[in-house]
C-alpha atoms as a PDB file:
ATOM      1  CA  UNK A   1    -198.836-101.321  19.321  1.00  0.00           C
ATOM      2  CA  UNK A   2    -196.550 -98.995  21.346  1.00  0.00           C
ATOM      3  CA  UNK A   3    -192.974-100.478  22.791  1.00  0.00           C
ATOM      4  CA  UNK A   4    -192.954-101.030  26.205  1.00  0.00           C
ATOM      5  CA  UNK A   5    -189.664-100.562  27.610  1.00  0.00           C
ATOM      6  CA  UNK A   6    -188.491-103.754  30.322  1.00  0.00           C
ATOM      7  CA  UNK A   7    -186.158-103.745  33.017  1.00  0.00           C
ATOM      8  CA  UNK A   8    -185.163-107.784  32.358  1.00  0.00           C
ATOM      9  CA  UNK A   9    -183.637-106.063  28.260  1.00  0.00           C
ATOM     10  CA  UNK A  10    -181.777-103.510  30.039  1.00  0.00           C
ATOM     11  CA  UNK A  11    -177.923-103.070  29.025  1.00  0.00           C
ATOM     12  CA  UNK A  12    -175.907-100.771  31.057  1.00  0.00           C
ATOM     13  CA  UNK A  13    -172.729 -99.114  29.150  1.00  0.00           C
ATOM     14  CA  UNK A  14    -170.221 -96.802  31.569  1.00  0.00           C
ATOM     15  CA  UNK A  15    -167.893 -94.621  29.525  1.00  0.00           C
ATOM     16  CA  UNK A  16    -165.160 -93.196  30.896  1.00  0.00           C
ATOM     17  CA  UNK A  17    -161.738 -91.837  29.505  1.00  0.00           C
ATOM     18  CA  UNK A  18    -163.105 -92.123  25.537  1.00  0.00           C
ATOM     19  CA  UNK A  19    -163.403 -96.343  26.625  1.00  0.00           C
ATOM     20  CA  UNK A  20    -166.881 -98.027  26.593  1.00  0.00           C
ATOM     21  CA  UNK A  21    -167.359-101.026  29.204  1.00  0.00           C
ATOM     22  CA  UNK A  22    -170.909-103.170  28.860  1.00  0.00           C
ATOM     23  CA  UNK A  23    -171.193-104.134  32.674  1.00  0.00           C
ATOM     24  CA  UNK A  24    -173.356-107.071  33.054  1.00  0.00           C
ATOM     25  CA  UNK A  25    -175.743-105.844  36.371  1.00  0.00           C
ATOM     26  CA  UNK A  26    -178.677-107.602  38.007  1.00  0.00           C
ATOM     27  CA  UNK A  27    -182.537-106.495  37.970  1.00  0.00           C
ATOM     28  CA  UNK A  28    -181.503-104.057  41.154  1.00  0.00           C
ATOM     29  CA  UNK A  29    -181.396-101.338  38.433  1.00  0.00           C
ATOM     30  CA  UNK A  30    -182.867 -97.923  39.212  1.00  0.00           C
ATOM     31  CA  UNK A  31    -182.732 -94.322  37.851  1.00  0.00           C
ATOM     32  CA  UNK A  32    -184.033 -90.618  38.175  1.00  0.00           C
ATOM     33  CA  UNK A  33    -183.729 -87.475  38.261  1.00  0.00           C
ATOM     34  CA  UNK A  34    -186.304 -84.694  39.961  1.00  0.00           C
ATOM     35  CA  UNK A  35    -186.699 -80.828  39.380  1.00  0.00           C
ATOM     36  CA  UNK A  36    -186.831 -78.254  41.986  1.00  0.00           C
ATOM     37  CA  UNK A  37    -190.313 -76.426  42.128  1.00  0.00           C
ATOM     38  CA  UNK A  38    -190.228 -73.262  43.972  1.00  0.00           C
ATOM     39  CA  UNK A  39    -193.114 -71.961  45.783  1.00  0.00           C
ATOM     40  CA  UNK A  40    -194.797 -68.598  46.502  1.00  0.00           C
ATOM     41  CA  UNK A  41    -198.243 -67.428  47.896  1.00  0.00           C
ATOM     42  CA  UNK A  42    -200.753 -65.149  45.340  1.00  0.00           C
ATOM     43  CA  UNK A  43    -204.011 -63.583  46.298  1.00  0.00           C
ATOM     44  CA  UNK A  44    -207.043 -63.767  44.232  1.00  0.00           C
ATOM     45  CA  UNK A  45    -208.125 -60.967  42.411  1.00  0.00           C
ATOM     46  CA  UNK A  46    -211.918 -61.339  43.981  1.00  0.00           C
ATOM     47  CA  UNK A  47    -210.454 -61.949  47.824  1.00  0.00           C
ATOM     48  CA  UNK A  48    -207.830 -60.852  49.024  1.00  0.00           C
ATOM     49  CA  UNK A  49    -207.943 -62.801  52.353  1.00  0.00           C
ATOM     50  CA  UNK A  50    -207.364 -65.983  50.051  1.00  0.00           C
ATOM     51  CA  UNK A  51    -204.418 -66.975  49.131  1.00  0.00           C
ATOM     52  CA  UNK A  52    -202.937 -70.373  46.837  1.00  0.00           C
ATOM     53  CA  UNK A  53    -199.373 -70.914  45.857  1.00  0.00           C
ATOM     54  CA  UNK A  54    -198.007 -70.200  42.509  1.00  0.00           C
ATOM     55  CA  UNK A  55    -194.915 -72.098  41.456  1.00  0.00           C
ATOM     56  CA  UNK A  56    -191.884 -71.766  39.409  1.00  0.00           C
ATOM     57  CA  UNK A  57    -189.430 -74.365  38.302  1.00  0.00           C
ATOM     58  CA  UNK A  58    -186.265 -73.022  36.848  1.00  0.00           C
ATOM     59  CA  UNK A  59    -183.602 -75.798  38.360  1.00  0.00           C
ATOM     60  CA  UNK A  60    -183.546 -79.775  38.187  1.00  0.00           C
ATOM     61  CA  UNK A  61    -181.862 -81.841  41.448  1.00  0.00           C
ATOM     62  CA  UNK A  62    -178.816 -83.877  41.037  1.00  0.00           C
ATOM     63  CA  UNK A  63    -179.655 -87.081  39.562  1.00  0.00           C
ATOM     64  CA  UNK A  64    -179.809 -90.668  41.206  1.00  0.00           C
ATOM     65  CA  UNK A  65    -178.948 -93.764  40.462  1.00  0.00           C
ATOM     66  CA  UNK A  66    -177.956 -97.285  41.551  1.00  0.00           C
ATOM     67  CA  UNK A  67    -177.465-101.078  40.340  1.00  0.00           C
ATOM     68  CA  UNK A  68    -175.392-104.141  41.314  1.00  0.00           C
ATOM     69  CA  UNK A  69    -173.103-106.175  39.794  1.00  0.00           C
ATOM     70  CA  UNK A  70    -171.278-109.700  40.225  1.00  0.00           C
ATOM     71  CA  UNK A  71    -167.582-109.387  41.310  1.00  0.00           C
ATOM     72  CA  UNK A  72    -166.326-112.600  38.943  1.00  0.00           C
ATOM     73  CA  UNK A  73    -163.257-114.463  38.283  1.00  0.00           C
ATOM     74  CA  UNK A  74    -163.100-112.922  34.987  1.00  0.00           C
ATOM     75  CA  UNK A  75    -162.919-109.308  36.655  1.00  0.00           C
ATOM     76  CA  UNK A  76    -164.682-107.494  33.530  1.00  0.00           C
ATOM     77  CA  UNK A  77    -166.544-105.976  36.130  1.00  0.00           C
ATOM     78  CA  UNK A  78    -163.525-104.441  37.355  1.00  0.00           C
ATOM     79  CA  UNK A  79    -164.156-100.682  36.079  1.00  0.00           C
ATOM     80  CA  UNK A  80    -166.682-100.105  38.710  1.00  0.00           C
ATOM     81  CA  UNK A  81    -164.711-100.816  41.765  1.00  0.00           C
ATOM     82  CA  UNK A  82    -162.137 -98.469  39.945  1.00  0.00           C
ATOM     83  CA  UNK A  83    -164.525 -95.775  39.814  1.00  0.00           C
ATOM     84  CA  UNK A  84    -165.251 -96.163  43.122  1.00  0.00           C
ATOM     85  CA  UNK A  85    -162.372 -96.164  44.941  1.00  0.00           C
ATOM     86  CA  UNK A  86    -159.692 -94.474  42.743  1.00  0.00           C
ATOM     87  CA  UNK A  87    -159.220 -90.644  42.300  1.00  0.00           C
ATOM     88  CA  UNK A  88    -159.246 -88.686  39.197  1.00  0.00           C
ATOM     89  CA  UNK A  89    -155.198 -87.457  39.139  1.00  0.00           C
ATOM     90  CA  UNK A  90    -155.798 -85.333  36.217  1.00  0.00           C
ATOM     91  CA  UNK A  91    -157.957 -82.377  38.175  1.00  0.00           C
ATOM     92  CA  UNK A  92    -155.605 -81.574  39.879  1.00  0.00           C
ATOM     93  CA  UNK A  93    -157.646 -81.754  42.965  1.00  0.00           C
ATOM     94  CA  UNK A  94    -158.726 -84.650  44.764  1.00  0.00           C
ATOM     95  CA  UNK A  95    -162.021 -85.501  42.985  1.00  0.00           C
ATOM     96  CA  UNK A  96    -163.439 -88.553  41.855  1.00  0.00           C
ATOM     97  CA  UNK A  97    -163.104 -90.617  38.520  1.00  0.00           C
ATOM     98  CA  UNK A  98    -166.807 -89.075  37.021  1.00  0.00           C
ATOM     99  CA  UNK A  99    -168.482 -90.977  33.365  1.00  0.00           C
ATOM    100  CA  UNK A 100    -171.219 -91.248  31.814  1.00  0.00           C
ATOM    101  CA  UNK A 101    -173.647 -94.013  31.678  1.00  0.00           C
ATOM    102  CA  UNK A 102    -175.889 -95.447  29.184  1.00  0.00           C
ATOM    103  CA  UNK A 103    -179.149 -97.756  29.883  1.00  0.00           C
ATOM    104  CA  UNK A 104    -180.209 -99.662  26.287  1.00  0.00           C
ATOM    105  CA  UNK A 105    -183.617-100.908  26.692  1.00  0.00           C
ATOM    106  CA  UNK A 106    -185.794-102.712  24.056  1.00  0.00           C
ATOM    107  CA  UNK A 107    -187.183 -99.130  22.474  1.00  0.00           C
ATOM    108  CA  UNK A 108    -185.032 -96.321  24.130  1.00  0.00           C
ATOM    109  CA  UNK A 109    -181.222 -95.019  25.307  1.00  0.00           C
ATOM    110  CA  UNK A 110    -181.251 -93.061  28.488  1.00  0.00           C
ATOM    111  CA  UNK A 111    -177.953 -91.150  29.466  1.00  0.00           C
ATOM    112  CA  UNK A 112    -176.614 -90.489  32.749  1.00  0.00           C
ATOM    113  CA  UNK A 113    -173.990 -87.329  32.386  1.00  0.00           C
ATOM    114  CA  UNK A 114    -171.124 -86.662  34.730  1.00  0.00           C
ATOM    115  CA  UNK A 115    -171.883 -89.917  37.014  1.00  0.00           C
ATOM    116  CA  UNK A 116    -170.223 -90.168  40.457  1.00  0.00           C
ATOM    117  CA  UNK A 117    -170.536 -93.056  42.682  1.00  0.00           C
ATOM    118  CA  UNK A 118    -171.129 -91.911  46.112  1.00  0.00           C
ATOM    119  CA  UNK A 119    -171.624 -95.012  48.247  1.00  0.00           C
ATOM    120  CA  UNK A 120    -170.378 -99.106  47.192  1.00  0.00           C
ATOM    121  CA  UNK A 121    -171.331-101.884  49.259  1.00  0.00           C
ATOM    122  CA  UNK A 122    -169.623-105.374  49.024  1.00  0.00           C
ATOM    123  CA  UNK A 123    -171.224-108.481  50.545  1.00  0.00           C
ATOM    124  CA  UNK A 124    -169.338-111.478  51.382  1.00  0.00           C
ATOM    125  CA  UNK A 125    -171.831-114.258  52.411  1.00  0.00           C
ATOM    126  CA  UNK A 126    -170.796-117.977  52.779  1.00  0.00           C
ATOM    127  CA  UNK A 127    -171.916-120.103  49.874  1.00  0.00           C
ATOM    128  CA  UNK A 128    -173.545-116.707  48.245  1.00  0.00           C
ATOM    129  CA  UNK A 129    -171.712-114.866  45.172  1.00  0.00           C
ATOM    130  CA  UNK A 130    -169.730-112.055  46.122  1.00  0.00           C
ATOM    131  CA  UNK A 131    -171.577-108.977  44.888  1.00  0.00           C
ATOM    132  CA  UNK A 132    -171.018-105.357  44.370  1.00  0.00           C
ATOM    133  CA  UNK A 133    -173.288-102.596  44.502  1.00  0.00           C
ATOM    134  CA  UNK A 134    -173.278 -99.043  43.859  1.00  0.00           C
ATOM    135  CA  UNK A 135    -175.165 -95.744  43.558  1.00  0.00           C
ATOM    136  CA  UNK A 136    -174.092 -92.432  43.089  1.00  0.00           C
ATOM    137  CA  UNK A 137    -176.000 -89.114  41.743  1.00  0.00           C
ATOM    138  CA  UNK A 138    -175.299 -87.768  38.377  1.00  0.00           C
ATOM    139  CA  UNK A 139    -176.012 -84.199  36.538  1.00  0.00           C
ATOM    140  CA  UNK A 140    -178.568 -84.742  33.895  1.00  0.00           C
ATOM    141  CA  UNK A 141    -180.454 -87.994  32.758  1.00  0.00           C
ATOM    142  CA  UNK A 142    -182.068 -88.080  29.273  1.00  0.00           C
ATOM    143  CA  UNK A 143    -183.293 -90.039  26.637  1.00  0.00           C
ATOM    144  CA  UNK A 144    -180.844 -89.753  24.225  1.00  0.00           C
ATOM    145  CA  UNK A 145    -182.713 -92.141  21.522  1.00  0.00           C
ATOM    146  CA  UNK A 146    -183.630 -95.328  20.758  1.00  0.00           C
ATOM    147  CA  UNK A 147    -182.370 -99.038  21.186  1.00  0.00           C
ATOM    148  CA  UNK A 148    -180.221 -98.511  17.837  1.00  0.00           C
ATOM    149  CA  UNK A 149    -178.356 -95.282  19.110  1.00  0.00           C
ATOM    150  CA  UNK A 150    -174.654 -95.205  18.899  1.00  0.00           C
ATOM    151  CA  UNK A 151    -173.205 -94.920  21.905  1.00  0.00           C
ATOM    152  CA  UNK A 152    -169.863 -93.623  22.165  1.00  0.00           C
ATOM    153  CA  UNK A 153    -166.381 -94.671  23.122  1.00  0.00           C
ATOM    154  CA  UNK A 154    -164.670 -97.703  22.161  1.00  0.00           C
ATOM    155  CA  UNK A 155    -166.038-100.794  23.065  1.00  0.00           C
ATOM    156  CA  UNK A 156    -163.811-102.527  25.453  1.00  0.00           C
ATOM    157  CA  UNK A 157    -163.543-106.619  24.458  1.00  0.00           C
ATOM    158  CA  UNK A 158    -165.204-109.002  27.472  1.00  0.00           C
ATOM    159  CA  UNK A 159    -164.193-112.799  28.566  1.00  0.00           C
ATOM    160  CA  UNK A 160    -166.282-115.529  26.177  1.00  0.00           C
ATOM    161  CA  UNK A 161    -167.540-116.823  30.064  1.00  0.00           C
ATOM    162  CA  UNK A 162    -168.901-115.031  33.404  1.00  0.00           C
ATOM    163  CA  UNK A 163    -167.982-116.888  36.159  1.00  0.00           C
ATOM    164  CA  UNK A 164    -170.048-115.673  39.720  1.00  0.00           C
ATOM    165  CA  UNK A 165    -167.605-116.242  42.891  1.00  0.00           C
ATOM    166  CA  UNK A 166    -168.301-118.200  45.763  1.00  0.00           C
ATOM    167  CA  UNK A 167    -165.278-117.737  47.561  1.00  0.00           C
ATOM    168  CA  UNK A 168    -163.230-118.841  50.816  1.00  0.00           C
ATOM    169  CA  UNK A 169    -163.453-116.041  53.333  1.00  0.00           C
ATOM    170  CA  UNK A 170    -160.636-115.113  55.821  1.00  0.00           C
ATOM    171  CA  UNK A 171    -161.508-112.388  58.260  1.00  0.00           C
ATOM    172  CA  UNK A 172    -158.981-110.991  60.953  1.00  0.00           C
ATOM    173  CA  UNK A 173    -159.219-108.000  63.699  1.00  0.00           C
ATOM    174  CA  UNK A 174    -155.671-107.075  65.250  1.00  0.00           C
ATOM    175  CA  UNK A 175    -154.258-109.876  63.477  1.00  0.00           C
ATOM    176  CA  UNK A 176    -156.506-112.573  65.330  1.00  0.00           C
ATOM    177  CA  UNK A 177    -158.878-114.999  62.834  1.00  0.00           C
ATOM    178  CA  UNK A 178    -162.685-114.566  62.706  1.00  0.00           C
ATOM    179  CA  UNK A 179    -164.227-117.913  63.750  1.00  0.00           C
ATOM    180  CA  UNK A 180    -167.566-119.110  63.399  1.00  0.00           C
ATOM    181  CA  UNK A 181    -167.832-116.267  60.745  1.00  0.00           C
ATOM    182  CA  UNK A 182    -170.983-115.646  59.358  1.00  0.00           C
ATOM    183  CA  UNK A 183    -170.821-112.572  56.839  1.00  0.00           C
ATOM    184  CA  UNK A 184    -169.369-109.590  56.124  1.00  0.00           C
ATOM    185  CA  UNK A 185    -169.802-106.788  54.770  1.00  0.00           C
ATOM    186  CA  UNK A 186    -167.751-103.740  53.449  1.00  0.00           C
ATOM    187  CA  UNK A 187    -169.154-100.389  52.648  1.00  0.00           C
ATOM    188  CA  UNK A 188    -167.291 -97.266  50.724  1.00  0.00           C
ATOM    189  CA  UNK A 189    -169.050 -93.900  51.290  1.00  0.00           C
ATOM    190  CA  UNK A 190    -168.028 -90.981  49.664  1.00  0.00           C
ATOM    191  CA  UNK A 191    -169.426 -87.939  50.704  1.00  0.00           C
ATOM    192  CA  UNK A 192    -170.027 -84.735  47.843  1.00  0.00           C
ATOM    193  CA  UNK A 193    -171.096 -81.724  48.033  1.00  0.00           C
ATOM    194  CA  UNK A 194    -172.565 -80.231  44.372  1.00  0.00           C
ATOM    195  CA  UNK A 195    -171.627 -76.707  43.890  1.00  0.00           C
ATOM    196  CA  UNK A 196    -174.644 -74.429  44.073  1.00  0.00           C
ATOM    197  CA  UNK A 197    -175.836 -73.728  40.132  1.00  0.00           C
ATOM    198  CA  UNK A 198    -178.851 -71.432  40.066  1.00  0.00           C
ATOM    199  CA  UNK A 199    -178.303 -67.784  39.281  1.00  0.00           C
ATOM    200  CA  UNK A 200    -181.040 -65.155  38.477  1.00  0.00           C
ATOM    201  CA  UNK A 201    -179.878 -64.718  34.604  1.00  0.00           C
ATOM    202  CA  UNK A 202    -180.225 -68.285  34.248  1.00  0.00           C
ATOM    203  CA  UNK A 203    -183.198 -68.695  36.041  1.00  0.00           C
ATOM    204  CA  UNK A 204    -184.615 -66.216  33.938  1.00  0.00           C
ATOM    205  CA  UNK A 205    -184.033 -67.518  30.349  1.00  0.00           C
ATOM    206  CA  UNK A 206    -185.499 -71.204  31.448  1.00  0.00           C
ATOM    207  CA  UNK A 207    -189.367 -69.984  30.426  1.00  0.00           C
ATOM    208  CA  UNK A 208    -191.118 -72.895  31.361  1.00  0.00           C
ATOM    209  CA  UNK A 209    -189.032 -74.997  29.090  1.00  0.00           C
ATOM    210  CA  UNK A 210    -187.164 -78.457  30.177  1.00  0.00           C
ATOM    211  CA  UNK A 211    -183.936 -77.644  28.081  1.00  0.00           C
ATOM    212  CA  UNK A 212    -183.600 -74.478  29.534  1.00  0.00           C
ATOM    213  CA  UNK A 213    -183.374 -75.774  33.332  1.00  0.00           C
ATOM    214  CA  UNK A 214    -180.352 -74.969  35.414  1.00  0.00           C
ATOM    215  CA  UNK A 215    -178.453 -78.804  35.880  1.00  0.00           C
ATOM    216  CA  UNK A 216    -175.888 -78.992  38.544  1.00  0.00           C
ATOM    217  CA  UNK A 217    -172.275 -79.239  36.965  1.00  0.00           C
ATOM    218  CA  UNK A 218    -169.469 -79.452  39.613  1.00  0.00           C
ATOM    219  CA  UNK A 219    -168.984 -80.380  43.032  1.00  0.00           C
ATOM    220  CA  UNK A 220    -166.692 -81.195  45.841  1.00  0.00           C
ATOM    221  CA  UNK A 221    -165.729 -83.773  47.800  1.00  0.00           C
ATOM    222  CA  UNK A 222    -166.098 -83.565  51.665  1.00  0.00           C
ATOM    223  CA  UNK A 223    -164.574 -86.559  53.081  1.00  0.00           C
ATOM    224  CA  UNK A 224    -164.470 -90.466  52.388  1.00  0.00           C
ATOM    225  CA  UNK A 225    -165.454 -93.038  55.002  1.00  0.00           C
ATOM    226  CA  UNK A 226    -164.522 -96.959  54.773  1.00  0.00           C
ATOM    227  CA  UNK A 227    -166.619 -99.293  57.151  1.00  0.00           C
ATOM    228  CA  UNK A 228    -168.349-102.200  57.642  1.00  0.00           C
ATOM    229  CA  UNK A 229    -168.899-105.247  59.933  1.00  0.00           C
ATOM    230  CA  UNK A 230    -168.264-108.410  60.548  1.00  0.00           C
ATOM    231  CA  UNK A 231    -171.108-111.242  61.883  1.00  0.00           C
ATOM    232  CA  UNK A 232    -169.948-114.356  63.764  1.00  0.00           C
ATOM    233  CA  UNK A 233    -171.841-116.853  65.685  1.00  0.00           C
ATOM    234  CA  UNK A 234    -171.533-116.889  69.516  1.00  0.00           C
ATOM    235  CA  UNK A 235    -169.683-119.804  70.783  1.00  0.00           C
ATOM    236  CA  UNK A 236    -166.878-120.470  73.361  1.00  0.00           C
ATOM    237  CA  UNK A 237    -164.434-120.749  70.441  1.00  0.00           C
ATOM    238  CA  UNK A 238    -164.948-117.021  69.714  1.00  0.00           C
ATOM    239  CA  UNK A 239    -163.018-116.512  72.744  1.00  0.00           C
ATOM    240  CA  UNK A 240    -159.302-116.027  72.114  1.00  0.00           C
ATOM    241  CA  UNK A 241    -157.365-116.403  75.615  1.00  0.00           C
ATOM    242  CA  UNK A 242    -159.268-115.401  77.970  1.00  0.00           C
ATOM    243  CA  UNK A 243    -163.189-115.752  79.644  1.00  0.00           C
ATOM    244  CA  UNK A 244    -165.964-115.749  77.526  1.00  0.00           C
ATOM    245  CA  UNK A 245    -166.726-111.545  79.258  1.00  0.00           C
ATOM    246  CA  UNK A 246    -163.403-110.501  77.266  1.00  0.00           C
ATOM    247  CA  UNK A 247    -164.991-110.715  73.885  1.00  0.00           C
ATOM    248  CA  UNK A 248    -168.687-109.688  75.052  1.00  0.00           C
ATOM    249  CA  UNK A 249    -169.909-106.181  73.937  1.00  0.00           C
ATOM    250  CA  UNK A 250    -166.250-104.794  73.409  1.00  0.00           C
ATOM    251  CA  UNK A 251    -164.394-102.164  71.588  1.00  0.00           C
ATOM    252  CA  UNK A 252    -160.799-101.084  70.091  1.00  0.00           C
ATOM    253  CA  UNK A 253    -160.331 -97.566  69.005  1.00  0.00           C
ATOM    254  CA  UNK A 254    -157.151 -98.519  66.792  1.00  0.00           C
ATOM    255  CA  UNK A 255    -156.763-101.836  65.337  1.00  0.00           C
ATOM    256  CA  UNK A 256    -156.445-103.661  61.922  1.00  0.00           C
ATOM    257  CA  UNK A 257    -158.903-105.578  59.621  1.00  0.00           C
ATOM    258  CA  UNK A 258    -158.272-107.332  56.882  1.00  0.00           C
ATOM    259  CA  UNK A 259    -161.058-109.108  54.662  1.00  0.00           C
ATOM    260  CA  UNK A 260    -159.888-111.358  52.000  1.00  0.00           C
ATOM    261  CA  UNK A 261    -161.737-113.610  49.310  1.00  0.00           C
ATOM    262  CA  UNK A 262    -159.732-116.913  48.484  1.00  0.00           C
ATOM    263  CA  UNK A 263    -160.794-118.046  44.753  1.00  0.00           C
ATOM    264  CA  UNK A 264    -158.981-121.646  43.397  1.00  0.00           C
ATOM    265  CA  UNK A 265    -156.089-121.068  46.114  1.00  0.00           C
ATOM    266  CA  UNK A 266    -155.767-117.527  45.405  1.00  0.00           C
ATOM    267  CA  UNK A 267    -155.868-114.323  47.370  1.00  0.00           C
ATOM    268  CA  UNK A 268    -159.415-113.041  44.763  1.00  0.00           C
ATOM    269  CA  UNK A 269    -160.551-110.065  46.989  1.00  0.00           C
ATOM    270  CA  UNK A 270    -158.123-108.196  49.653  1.00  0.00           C
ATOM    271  CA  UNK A 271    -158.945-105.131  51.862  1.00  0.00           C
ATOM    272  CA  UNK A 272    -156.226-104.410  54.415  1.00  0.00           C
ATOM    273  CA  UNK A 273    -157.220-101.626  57.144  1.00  0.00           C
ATOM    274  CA  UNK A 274    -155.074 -99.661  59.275  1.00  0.00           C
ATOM    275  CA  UNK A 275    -156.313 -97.546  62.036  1.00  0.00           C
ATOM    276  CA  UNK A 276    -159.736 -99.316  62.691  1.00  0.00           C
ATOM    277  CA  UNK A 277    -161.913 -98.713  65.435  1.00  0.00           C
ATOM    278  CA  UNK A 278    -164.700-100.960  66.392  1.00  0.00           C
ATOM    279  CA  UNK A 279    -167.431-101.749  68.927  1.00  0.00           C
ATOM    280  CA  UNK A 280    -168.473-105.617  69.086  1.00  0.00           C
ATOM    281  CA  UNK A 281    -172.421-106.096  70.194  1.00  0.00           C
ATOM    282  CA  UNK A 282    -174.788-108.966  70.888  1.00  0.00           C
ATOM    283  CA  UNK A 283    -177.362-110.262  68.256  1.00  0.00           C
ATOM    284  CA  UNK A 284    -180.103-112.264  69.479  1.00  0.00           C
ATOM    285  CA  UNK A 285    -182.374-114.824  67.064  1.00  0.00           C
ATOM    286  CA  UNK A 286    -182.177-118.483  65.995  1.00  0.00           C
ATOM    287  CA  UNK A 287    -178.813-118.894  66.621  1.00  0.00           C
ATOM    288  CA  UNK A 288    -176.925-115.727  68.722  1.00  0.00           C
ATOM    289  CA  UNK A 289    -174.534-114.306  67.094  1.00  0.00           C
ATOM    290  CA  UNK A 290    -171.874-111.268  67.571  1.00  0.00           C
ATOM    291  CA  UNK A 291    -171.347-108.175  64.893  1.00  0.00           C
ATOM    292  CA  UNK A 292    -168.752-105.931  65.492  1.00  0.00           C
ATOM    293  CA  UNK A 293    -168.989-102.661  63.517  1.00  0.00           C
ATOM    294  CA  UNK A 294    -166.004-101.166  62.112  1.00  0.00           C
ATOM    295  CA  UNK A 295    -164.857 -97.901  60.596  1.00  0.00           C
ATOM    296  CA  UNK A 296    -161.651 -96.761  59.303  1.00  0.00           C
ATOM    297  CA  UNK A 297    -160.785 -93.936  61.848  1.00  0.00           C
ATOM    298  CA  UNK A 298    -159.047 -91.515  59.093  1.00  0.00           C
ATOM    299  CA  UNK A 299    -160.205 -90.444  55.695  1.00  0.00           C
ATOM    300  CA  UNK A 300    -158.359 -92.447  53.343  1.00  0.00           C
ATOM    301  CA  UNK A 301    -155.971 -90.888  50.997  1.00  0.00           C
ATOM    302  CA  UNK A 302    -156.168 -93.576  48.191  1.00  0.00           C
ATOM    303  CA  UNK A 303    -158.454 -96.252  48.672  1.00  0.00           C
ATOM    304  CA  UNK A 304    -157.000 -97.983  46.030  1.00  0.00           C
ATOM    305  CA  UNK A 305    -154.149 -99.379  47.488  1.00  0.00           C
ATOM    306  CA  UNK A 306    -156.469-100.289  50.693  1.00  0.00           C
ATOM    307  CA  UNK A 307    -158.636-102.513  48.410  1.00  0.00           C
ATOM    308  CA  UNK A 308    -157.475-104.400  45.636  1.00  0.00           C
ATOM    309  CA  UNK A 309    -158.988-106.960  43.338  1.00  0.00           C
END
């Protein structure tokens, strides 16, 4: 009977600096990677009105992939945020932390090479678990063997428990307090570029064959971008010293948010912003509501001290 390989078995292993972290995800797990076919037009020998396109595939695209992960009091979970945010000091240039990743199914290893995460999206709902997720491209994806392959790096030790968050949220603009606050969300985008890879030697020697094909290997980063918004419901309250028309469909090209998670009394989750701008704009359904959209005007030099968990 042949193995069947099922998403619900999946283990996902990110190694990164020779240290191997077993992140804990949810089903939203997804993974590919596509080659390049290049076309051409060829006459038939009997007409040579007629024409059909040949092909030739010499190069694969960049990989893709995606998941999501719990953001818990334990904060195993921690390395992905990292990864996200932080920047890779050793280069020399300002590039992102890159790593592999493994996915262990039931009856096969697949391996991500040279991951980068390009966009991360936290969601802070009231009374939902405070979740993370990510996707990013990669070079090359294989299947590296089965369920009993060694992976490498050394296996970094998790907590005995896994504890989902629910936490308190505080919300401010310009200093002021978000009432009637609905949800939130908070979105990291960092924008690559991969360094063009096919050459005519190399394109030459791939001969039809997979292990051959020309992978992408470096890139560069363009710029980073740090957003979000912020949903409230629409009452008088939301008003803040002044008619109810001074909140309604507004804007601020340079203010301050700062979102923070409060876990057992604690400050759990805490991303201060400097040089905001916003526009505010009216949601109609059930209940009306407000969202004002946010972005962090600048490109961030280290959004690791923006965000910290």
């Amino acid at each position: 009977m042949s193995g069947y390989n099922f998403l619900r078995e999946s283990e996902l292993h990110i190694v990164h600096g020779g240290n191997r972290y077993n992140v804990k995800i949810t089903p939203a797990l997804s993974f590919t990677q596509t080659f390049a076919e290049d076309a051409y037009q060829v006459k038939t020998l009997h007409d040579q009105t007629k024409m059909f396109q040949g092909t030739k595939i010499t190069k694969a695209n960049p990989a893709n992939f995606s998941f999501e992960t719990h953001l818990t009091t334990e904060k195993d979970e921690s390395i992905v945020l990292d990864l996200l945010t932080d920047y890779d000091t050793s280069s020399g240039e300002q590039l992102l932390k890159s790593f592999d990743m493994f996915i262990v199914t039931g009856g096969s290893t697949f391996k991500l090479e040279g991951c980068v995460i390009t966009t991360g999206d936290i969601s802070f709902e009231k009374a939902r678990p405070l979740t993370l997720s990510v996707s990013g491209q990669a070079q090359k994806l294989s299947r590296v063997g089965d369920e009993s392959f060694s992976l490498p790096g050394t296996l970094q030790s998790a907590s005995a428990t896994r504890t989902p968050t629910k936490p308190l949220l505080d919300v401010t603009v310009g200093g002021n307090t978000i009432p009637h606050l609905f949800s939130t969300t908070l979105s990291v985008q960092n924008n690559i570029q991969w360094t063009p890879y096919e050459t005519l030697q190399a394109g030459l020697n791939v001969n039809n064959t997979v292990n051959n094909a020309m992978y992408p290997s470096n890139y560069s980063l363009d710029n980073r971008v740090l957003s979000g918004n912020i949903t409230q419901f629409s009452a008088d309250a939301n008003l803040q010293g002044g008619p109810r028309a001074a909140n309604f469909n507004t804007f601020n090209e340079s203010t301050t948010v700062r979102i923070k998670t409060i876990v057992n009394g604690s400050d759990f989750f805490d991303a201060n912003i400097t040089g905001v701008m916003f526009t505010k704009r009216q949601d109609v359904g059930e209940v009306y509501s407000q969202t004002l959209d946010f972005r962090m005007a600048t490109s961030p030099s280290d959004l690791g001290t923006i965000i910290t968990y």
